[in-house]
Protein backbone atom coordinates (compact mmCIF):
# COMPACT_ATOMS: atom_id res chain seq x y z
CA UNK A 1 81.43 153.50 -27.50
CA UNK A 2 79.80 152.62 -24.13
CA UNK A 3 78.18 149.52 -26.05
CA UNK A 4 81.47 148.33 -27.27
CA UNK A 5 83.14 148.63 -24.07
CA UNK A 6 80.48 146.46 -22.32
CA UNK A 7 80.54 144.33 -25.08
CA UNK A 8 81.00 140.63 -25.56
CA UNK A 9 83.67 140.92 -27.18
CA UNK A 10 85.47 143.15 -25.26
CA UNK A 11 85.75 140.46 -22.54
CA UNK A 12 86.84 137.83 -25.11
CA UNK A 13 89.58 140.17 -26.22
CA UNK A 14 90.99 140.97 -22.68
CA UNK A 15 91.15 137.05 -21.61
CA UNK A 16 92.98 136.19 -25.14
CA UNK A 17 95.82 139.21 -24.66
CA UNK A 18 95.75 137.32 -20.95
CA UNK A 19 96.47 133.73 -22.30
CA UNK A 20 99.02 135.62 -24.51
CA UNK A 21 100.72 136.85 -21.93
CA UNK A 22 100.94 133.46 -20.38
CA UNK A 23 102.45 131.85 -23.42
CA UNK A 24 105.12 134.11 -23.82
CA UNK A 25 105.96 133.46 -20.85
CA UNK A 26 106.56 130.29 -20.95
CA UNK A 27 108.24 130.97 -24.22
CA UNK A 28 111.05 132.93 -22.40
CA UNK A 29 112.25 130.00 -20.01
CA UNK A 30 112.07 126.38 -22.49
CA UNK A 31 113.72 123.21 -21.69
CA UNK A 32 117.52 124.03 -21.79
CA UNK A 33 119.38 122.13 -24.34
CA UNK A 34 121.29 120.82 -21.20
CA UNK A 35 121.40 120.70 -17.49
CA UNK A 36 124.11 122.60 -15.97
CA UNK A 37 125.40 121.56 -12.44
CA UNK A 38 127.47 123.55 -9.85
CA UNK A 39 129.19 122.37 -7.27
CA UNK A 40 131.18 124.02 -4.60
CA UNK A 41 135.27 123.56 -4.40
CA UNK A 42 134.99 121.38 -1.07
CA UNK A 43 137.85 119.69 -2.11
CA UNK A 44 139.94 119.93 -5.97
CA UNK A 45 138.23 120.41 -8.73
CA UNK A 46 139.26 117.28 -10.06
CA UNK A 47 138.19 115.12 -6.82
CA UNK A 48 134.62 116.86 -6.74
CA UNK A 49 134.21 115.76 -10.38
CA UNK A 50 135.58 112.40 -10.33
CA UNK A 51 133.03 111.58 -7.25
CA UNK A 52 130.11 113.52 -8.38
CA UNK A 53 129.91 111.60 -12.32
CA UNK A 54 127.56 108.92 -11.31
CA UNK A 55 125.09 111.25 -10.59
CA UNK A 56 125.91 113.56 -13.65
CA UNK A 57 125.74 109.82 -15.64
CA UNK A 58 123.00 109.00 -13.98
CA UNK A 59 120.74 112.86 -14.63
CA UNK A 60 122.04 112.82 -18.27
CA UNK A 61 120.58 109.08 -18.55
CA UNK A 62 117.44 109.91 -17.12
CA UNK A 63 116.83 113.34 -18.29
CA UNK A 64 117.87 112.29 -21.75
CA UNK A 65 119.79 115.40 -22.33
CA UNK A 66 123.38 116.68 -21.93
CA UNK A 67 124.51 117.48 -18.03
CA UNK A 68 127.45 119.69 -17.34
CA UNK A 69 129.44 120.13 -13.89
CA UNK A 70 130.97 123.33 -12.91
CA UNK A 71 132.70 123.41 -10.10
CA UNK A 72 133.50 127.16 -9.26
CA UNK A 73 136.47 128.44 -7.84
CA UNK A 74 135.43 129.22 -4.41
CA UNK A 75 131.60 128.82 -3.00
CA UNK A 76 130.96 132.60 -3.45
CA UNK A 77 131.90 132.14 -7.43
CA UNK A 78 129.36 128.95 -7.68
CA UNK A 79 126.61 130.17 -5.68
CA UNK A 80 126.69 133.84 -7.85
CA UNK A 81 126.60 131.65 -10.96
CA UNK A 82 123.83 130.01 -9.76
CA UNK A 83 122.07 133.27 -8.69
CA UNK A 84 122.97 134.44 -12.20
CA UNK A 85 121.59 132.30 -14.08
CA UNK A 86 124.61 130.59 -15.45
CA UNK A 87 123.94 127.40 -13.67
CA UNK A 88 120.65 125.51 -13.82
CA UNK A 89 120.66 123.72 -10.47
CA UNK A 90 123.71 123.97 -7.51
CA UNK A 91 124.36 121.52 -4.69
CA UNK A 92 124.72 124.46 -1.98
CA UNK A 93 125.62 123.85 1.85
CA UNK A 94 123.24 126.13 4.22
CA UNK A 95 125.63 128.73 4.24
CA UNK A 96 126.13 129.51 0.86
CA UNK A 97 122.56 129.40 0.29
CA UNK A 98 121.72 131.93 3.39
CA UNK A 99 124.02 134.06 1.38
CA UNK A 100 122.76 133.89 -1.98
CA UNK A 101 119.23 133.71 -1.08
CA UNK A 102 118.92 137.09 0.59
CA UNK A 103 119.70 138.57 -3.20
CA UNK A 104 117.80 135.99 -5.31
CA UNK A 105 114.68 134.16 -4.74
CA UNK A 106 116.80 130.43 -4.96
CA UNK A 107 114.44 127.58 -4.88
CA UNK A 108 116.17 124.18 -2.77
CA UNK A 109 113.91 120.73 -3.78
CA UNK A 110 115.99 117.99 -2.47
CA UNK A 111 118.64 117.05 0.02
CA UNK A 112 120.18 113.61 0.91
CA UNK A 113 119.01 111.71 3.78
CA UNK A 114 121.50 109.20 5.36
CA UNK A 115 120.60 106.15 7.57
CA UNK A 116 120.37 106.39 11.05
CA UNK A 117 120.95 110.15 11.32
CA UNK A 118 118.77 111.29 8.50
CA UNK A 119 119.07 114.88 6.67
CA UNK A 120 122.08 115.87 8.56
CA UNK A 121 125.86 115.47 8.92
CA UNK A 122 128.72 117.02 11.18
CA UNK A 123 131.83 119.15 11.44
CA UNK A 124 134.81 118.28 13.03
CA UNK A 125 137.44 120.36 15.02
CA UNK A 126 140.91 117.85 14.64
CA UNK A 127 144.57 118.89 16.29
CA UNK A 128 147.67 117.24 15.89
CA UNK A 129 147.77 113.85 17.33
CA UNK A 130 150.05 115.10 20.10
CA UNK A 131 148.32 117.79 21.18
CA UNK A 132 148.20 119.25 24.56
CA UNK A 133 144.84 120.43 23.93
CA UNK A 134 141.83 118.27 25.83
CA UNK A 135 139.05 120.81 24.80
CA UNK A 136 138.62 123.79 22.53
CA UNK A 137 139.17 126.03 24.99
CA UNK A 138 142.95 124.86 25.10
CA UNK A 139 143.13 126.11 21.92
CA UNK A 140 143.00 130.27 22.94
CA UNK A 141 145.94 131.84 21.48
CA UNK A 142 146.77 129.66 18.94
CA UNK A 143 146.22 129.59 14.91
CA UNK A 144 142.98 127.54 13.59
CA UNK A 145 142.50 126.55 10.05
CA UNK A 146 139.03 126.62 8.31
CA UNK A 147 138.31 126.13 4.34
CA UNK A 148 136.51 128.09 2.33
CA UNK A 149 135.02 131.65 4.29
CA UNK A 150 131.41 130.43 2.77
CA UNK A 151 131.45 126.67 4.00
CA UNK A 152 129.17 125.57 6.60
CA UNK A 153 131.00 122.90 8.21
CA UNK A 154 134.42 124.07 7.29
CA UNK A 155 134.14 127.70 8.79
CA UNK A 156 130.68 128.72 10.18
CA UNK A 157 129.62 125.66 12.52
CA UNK A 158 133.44 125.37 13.68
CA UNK A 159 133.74 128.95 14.45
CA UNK A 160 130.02 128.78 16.32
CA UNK A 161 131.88 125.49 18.33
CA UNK A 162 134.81 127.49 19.68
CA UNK A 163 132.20 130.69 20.37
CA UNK A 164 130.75 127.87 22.83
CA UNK A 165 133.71 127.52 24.18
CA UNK A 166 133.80 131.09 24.92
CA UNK A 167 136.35 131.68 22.02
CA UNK A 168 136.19 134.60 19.79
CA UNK A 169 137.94 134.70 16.59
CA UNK A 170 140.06 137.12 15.85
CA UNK A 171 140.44 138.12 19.55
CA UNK A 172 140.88 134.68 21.27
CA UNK A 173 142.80 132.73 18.22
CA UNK A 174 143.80 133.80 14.71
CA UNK A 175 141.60 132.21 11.93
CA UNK A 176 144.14 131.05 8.80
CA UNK A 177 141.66 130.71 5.88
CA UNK A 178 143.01 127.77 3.82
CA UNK A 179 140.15 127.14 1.25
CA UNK A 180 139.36 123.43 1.21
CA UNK A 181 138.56 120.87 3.40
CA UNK A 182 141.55 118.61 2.73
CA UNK A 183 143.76 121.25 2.64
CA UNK A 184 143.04 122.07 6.36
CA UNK A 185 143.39 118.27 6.99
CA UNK A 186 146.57 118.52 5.74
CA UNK A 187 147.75 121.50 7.93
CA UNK A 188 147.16 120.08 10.91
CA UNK A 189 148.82 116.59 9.94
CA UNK A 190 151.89 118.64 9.50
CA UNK A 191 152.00 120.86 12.32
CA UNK A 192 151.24 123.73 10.39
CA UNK A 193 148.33 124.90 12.83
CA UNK A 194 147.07 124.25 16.16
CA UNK A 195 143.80 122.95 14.68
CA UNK A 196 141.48 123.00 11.87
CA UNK A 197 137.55 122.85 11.34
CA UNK A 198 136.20 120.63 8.30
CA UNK A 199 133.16 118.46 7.60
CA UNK A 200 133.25 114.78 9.20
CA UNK A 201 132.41 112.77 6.73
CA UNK A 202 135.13 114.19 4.33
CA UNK A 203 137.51 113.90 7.07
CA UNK A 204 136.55 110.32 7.34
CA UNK A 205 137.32 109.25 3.62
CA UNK A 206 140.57 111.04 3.27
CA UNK A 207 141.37 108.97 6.47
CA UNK A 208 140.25 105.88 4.51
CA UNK A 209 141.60 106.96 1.35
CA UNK A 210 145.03 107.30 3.48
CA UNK A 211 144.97 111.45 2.42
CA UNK A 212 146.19 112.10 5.90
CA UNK A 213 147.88 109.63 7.78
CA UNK A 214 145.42 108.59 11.19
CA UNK A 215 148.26 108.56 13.75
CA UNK A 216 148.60 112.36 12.72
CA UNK A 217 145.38 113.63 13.69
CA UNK A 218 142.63 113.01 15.85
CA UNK A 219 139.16 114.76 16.57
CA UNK A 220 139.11 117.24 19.68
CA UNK A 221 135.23 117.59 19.28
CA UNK A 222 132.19 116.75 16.90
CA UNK A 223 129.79 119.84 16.11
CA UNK A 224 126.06 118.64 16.58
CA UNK A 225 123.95 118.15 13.27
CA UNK A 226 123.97 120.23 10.57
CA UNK A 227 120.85 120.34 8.12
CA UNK A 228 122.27 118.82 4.95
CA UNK A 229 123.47 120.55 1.79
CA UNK A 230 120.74 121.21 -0.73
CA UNK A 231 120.08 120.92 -4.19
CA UNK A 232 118.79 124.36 -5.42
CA UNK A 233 117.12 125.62 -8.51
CA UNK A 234 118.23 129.07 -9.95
CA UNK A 235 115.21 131.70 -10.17
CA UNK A 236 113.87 131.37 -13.93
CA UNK A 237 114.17 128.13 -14.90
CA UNK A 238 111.35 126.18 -16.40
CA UNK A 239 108.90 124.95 -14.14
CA UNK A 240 108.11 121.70 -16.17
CA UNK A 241 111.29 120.89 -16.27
CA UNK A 242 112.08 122.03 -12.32
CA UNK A 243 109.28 119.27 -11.70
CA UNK A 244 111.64 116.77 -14.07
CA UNK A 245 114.91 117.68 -12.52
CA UNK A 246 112.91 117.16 -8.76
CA UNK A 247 111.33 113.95 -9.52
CA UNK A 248 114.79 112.68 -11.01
CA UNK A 249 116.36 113.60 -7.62
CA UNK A 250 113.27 112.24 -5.25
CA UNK A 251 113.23 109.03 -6.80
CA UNK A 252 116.88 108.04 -8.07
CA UNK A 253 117.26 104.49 -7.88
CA UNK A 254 121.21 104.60 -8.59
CA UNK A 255 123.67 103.84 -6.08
CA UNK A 256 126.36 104.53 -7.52
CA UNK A 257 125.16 107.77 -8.19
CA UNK A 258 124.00 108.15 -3.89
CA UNK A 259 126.82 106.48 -2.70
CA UNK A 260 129.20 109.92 -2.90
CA UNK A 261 126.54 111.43 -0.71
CA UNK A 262 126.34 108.66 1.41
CA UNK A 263 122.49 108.63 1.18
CA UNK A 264 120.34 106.26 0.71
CA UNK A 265 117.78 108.89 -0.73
CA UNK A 266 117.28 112.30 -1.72
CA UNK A 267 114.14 113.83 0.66
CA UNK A 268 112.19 117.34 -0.60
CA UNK A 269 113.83 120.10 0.91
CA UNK A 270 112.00 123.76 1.92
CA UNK A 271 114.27 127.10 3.31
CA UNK A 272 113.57 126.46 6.68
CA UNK A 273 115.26 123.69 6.75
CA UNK A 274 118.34 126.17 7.77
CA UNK A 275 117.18 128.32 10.28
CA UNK A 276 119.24 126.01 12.81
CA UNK A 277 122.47 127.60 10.61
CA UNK A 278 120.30 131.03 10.32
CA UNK A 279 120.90 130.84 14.22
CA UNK A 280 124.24 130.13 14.22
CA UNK A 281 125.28 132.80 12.07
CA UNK A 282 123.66 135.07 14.47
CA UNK A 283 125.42 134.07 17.37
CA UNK A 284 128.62 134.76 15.94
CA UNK A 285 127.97 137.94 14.67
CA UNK A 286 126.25 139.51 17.95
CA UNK A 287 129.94 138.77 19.66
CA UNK A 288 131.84 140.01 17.25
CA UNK A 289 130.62 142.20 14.37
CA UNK A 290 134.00 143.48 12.76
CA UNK A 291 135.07 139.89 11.91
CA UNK A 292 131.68 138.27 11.56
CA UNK A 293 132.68 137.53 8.01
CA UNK A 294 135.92 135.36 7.54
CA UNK A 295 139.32 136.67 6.37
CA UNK A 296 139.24 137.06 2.28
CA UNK A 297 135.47 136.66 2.25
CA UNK A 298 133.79 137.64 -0.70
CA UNK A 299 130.47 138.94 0.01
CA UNK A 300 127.38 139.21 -2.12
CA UNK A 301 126.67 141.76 -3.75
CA UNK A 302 123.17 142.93 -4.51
């Protein structure tokens, strides 16, 4: 027995039930028979998918498979899906991510880069063209707007701005949690609130697209910049084709296909590319705890 356990062929035998164990592995996460994309409710469902189909053109073109969008019903319902496993890849701002990826080990590979400015992008606080209010701290006492309770630059970084400004929600103005960014555009055009937080650059094309009418509205104050949403791999998925989704992103050559992200590429992308939002978060909820998580908030769950 002590012969056979020292054996030759003992060692063969333990490194071929090792190699097994590698292939069945790899047996238990193939190529999908199609990529399937999530994307958070920013705006309608119907504007995120009309503006996002170059790039799912584009991925099904180069990928030379089948490429889905889902675009959830709120962020917490597309970044669970994605945690899930019932979405290959997401498109998740910091926020959502910081959520998710205390619970899962998410993977982010790529993020657009824009000229000038680079990796980032801002919020904006806006009020009512006629507006009393000269800074945010004219706003105490009054009735903000903010999207969904999981968006970066339509909750988080415009709650941090007021906090700045020494105001606190729930004690020095009432948060009204509306959902979407142009929906809060839209509220303050019409008087609804005293102001709204909402990311700047989709402020900017509803202006251009004539969403909101510009003598309605104008910015009270620019947040500084915000590390740009990130593409995100679920935890599972093949890693030869993780390395073919990546390289798709890294070196897309289709305008049309950049153009919704304003970018003029997508960069590699690593989680500490955050920790500037990891901060923020923070600083909100050291001030005040009981409402550190927005109205209607739906939390993650472990």
């Amino acid at each position: 027995m002590r012969r056979l356990l020292n054996s030759p062929y003992l060692a063969w035998a333990t490194i071929l039930c090792a190699l097994l164990f590698v292939f069945a592995a790899h047996a238990q996460t193939p190529r999908p028979s199609k990529l399937v994309i999530g994307l958070l409710p920013g705006e309608s469902a119907p504007t995120v998918m009309r503006l996002n189909e170059p790039l799912r053109a584009y991925l099904e073109k180069k990928l030379n498979m089948p490429v889905e969008i889902v675009v959830g019903a709120n962020y917490a319902a597309t970044s669970e899906a994605l945690r899930f496993g019932r979405l290959d890849i997401a498109y998740l701002g910091p926020v959502t991510y910081i959520l998710q990826s205390k619970f899962s080990p998410l993977e982010p590979f790529a993020r657009p880069a824009h000229p000038v400015v680079g990796p980032t992008f801002k919020a904006v606080i806006i009020v009512p063209s006629d507006s009393p209010a000269k800074s945010l701290a004219d706003l105490k006492g009054g009735e903000i707007a903010f999207g969904d309770p999981a968006s970066t630059s339509g909750t988080w970084v415009p709650r941090w701005q007021l906090l700045h400004a020494g105001l606190i929600s729930g004690h020095d103005y009432t948060m009204r949690v509306l959902g979407a960014h142009d929906a809060v555009a839209l509220a303050v055009a019409n008087k609804k609130v005293a102001a709204g937080g909402l990311s700047k650059p989709i402020y900017d094309r509803l202006l251009r697209e004539g969403k909101i009418p510009s003598d309605k509205v104008r910015i009270l104050e620019e947040s500084p910049p915000i590390p740009e949403y990130m593409w995100t791999f679920r935890d599972g998925l093949d890693p030869a084709f993780k390395e073919e989704i990546r390289q798709a992103f890294i070196h897309v050559d289709d305008q049309a296909a950049l153009a919704v992200f304003r970018a003029e590429a997508f960069i590699p992308s690593a989680d500490p590319d955050v920790d500037r939002v990891r901060n923020w978060i923070a600083a909100i909820q050291a001030v005040n705890a009981e409402t550190a998580w927005a109205p209607g908030d739906v939390k993650p769950t472990p």
